[in-house]
Each structure stands twice: as structure tokens, then as C-alpha cells.
Protein backbone atom coordinates (compact mmCIF):
# COMPACT_ATOMS: atom_id res chain seq x y z
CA UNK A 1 15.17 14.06 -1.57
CA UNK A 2 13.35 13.99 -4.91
CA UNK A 3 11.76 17.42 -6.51
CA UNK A 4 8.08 17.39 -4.78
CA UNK A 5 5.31 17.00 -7.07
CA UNK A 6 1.93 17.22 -6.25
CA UNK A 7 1.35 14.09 -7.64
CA UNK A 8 -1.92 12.29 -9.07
CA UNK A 9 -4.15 10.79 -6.26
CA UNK A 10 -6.35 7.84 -7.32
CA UNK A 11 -8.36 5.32 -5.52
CA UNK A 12 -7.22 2.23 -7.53
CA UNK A 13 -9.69 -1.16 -7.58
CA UNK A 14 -6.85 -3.89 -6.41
CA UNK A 15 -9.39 -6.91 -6.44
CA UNK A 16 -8.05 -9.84 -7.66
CA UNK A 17 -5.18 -7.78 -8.53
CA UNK A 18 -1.16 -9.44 -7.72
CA UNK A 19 0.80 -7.60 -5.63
CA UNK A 20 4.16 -8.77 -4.34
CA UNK A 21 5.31 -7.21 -0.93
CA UNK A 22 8.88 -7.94 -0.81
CA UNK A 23 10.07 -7.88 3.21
CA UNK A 24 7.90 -9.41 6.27
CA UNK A 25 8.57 -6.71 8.84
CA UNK A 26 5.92 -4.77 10.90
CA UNK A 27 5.81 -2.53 7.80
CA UNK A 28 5.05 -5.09 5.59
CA UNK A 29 2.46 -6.39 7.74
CA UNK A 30 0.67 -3.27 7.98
CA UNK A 31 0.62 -3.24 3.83
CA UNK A 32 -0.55 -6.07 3.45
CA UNK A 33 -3.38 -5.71 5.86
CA UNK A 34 -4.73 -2.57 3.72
CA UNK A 35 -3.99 -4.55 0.55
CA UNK A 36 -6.24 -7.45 1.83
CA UNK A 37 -8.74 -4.56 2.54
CA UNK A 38 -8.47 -3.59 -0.83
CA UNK A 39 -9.64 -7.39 -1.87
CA UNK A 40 -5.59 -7.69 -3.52
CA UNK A 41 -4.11 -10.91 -4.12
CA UNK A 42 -0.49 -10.75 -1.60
CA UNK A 43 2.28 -12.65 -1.97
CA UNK A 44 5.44 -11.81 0.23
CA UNK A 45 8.90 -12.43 -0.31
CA UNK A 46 10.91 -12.49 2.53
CA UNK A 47 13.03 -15.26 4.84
CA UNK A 48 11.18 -14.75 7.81
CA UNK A 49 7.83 -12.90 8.13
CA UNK A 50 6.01 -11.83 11.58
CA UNK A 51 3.34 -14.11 13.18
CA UNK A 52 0.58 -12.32 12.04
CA UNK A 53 1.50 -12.65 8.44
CA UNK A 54 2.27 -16.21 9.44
CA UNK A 55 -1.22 -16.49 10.74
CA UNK A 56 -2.67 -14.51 7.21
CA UNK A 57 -0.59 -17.64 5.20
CA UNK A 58 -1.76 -20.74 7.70
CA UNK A 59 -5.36 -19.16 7.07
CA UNK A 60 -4.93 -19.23 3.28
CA UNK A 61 -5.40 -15.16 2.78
CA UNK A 62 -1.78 -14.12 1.71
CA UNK A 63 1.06 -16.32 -0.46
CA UNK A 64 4.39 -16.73 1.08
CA UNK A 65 7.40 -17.56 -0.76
CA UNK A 66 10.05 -18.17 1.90
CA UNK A 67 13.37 -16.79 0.52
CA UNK A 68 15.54 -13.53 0.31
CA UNK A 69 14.65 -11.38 -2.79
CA UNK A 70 17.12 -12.04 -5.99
CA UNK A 71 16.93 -10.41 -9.25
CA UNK A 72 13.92 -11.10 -11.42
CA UNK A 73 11.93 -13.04 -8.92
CA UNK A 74 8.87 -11.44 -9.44
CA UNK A 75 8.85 -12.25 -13.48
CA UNK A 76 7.08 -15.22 -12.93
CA UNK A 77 4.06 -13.54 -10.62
CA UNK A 78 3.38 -10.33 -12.97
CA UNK A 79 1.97 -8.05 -10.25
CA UNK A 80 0.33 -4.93 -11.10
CA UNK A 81 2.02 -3.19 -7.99
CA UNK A 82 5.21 -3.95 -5.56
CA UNK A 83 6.06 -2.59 -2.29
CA UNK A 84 9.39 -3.00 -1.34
CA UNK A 85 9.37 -3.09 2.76
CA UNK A 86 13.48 -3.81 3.66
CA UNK A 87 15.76 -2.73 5.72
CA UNK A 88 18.37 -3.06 2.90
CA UNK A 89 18.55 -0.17 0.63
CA UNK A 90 20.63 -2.39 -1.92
CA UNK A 91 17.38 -5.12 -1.82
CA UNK A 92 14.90 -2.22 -2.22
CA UNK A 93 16.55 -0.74 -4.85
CA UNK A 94 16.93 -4.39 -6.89
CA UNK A 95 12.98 -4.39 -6.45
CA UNK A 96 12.45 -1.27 -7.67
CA UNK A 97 14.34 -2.01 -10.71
CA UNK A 98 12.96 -5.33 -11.43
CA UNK A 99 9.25 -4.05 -10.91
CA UNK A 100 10.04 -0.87 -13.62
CA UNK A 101 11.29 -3.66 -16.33
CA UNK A 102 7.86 -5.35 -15.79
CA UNK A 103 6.38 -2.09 -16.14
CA UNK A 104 4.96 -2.74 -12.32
CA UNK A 105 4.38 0.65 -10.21
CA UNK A 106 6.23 0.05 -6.56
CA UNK A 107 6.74 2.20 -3.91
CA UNK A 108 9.92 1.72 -1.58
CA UNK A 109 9.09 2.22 2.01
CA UNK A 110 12.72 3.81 3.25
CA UNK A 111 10.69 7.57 2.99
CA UNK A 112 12.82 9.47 0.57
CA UNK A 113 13.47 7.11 -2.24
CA UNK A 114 13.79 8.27 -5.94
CA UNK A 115 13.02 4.65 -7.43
CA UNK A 116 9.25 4.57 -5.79
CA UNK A 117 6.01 5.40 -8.73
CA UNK A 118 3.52 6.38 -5.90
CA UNK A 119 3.47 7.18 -1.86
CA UNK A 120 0.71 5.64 -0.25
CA UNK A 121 -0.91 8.48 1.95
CA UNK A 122 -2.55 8.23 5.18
CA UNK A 123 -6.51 7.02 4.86
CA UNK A 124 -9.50 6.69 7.32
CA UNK A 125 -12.41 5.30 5.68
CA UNK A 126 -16.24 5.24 7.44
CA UNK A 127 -17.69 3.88 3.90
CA UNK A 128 -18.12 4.54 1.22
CA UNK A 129 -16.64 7.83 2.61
CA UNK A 130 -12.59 7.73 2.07
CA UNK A 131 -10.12 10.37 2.89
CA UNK A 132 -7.02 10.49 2.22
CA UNK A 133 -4.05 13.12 3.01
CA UNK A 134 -0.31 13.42 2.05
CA UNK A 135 2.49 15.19 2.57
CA UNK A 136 4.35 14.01 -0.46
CA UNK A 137 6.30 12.34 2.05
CA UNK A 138 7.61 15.78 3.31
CA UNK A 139 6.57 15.44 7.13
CA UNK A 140 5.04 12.35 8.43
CA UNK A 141 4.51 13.73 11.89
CA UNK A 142 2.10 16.21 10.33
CA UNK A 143 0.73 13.69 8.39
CA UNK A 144 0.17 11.83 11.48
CA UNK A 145 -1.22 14.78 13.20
CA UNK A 146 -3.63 15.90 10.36
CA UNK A 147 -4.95 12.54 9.85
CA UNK A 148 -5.75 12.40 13.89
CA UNK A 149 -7.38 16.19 13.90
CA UNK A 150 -9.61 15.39 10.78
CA UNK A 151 -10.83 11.78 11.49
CA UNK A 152 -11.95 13.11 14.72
CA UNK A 153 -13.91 15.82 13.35
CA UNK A 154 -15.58 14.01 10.52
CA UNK A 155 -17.43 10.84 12.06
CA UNK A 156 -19.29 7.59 10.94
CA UNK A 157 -22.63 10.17 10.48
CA UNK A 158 -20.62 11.31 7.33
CA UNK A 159 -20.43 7.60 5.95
CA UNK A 160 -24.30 7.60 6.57
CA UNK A 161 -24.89 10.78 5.03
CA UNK A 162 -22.90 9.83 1.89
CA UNK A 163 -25.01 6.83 1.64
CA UNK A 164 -28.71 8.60 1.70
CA UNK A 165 -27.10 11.14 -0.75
CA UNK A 166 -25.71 8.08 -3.07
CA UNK A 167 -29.36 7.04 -2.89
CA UNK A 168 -31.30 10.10 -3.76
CA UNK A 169 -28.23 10.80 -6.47
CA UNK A 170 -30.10 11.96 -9.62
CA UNK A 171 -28.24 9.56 -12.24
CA UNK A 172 -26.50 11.33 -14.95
């Protein structure tokens, strides 16, 4: 496992922003969900995807270019970020390499890999409220627990509240 860092947390603005998601697993289709949340533009790379990213392509939402990842396949897209979602350490690793010579942050979803720029960490959102926890990918059964025991306690009336206190803000 890598030396843990704390890390930088940001909330970055993905609209209209490429992002490849290489692999159409359950994985992937749970990325690319939150990246179409995020108003991101999604293309996958993969053979075969699941039917609900088949249903997010028929619909027009996500891109899908049918074929197994080879080197320097995403050169012609330019995304700001790739996720690498496959089973195939070897594949995930290519990624990784291909997205650092584009100067493209990725993550690689295999849990302790040294080639990812960021962890995505577990969110729950009741807008514009957004919290978000991490382990630095120490213990995702904590994660999963934490995330549980604090979205229960902090409710929708929180995502109110922040609104009436955006609106009453004093501006700078």
C-alpha cells in the first residue's frame, strides 16, 4: 500500500468536462452515474458494458466506444479525468500511464493502487449541502459505516437551512 497522505479534498465543477471511464462493470456504472450528476461528459471504453449503461448510450447521455482498452486510446478524447474500472491490473495500469502522459488525473478502482492522482470518497448530498468522508482508502467498511451513521443524523432540514443561510449571507 502507498504512504497515506491526507490528501487535498476539492469539490471539482465537471460540467461539460471529458471524462473517459475505461471498463463497463457494476463499478463503472456506479461512476458514471455520479459523473452524470456532476453534469460530466462520459465516454466508456470497454467490450461489453451493463444494461444500464447500455440504456445511458441508447438515451444519448453517455459515449460508448465498443472495444478493449489499447495504448494511447484516449489521445484523441483529451479528458480532464480517467477512471480506470477493470478487472485487469495490467489494463488499469496501461490507463494510468496513458492518462499521466496527457497530464489527465485518474484514479484506478482495484483499492490500493500507487498509479491513481485522487480517491473518490464516499458523498451524501441534500443540496447545496455536500459531505464527504474518506479513509484514504484505509478501511472501506468504516467508510461505509461512517457514511451510514452521519447521513442519518444530518437530514434534508440541513439542505434547507443552508439555503436560508446562503440567502441572508452578508456578501463579502
Amino acid at each position: 500500500m502507498a504512504e497515506l497522505t491526507t490528501g487535498y479534498p476539492i469539490l471539482l465543477n465537471l460540467t461539460d468536462k471529458q471524462v473517459i471511464v475505461v471498463g463497463g462493470g457494476t463499478v463503472a456504472t456506479r461512476k458514471v452515474s455520479n459523473l452524470l450528476a456532476a453534469s460530466a461528459r462520459v465516454l466508456i471504453i470497454s467490450p461489453q458494458i451493463t444494461s444500464h449503461l447500455q440504456i445511458l448510450v441508447d438515451v444519448g447521455q453517455i459515449e460508448w466506444l465498443e472495444a478493449s482498452y489499447q495504448r494511447d486510446m484516449m489521445n484523441t478524447y483529451m479528458p480532464l479525468l480517467v477512471i480506470a474500472t477493470t478487472d485487469d491490473a495490467r489494463v488499469n495500469q496501461t490507463v494510468a500511464q496513458d492518462a499521466h502522459r496527457i497530464r489527465a488525473w485518474v484514479n484506478v478502482v482495484d483499492g490500493d493502487s500507487e498509479d491513481s492522482d485522487f480517491s473518490n470518497m464516499a458523498v451524501f448530498n441534500h443540496p447545496p449541502l455536500t459531505v464527504a468522508l474518506s479513509t484514504n482508502r484505509v478501511s472501506p467498511a468504516l467508510l461505509r459505516h461512517l457514511k451510514n451513521e452521519i447521513s442519518a443524523a444530518i437530514g434534508d432540514e440541513y439542505g434547507i437551512l443552508a439555503e436560508w443561510l446562503g440567502e441572508v449571507r452578508q456578501p463579502m
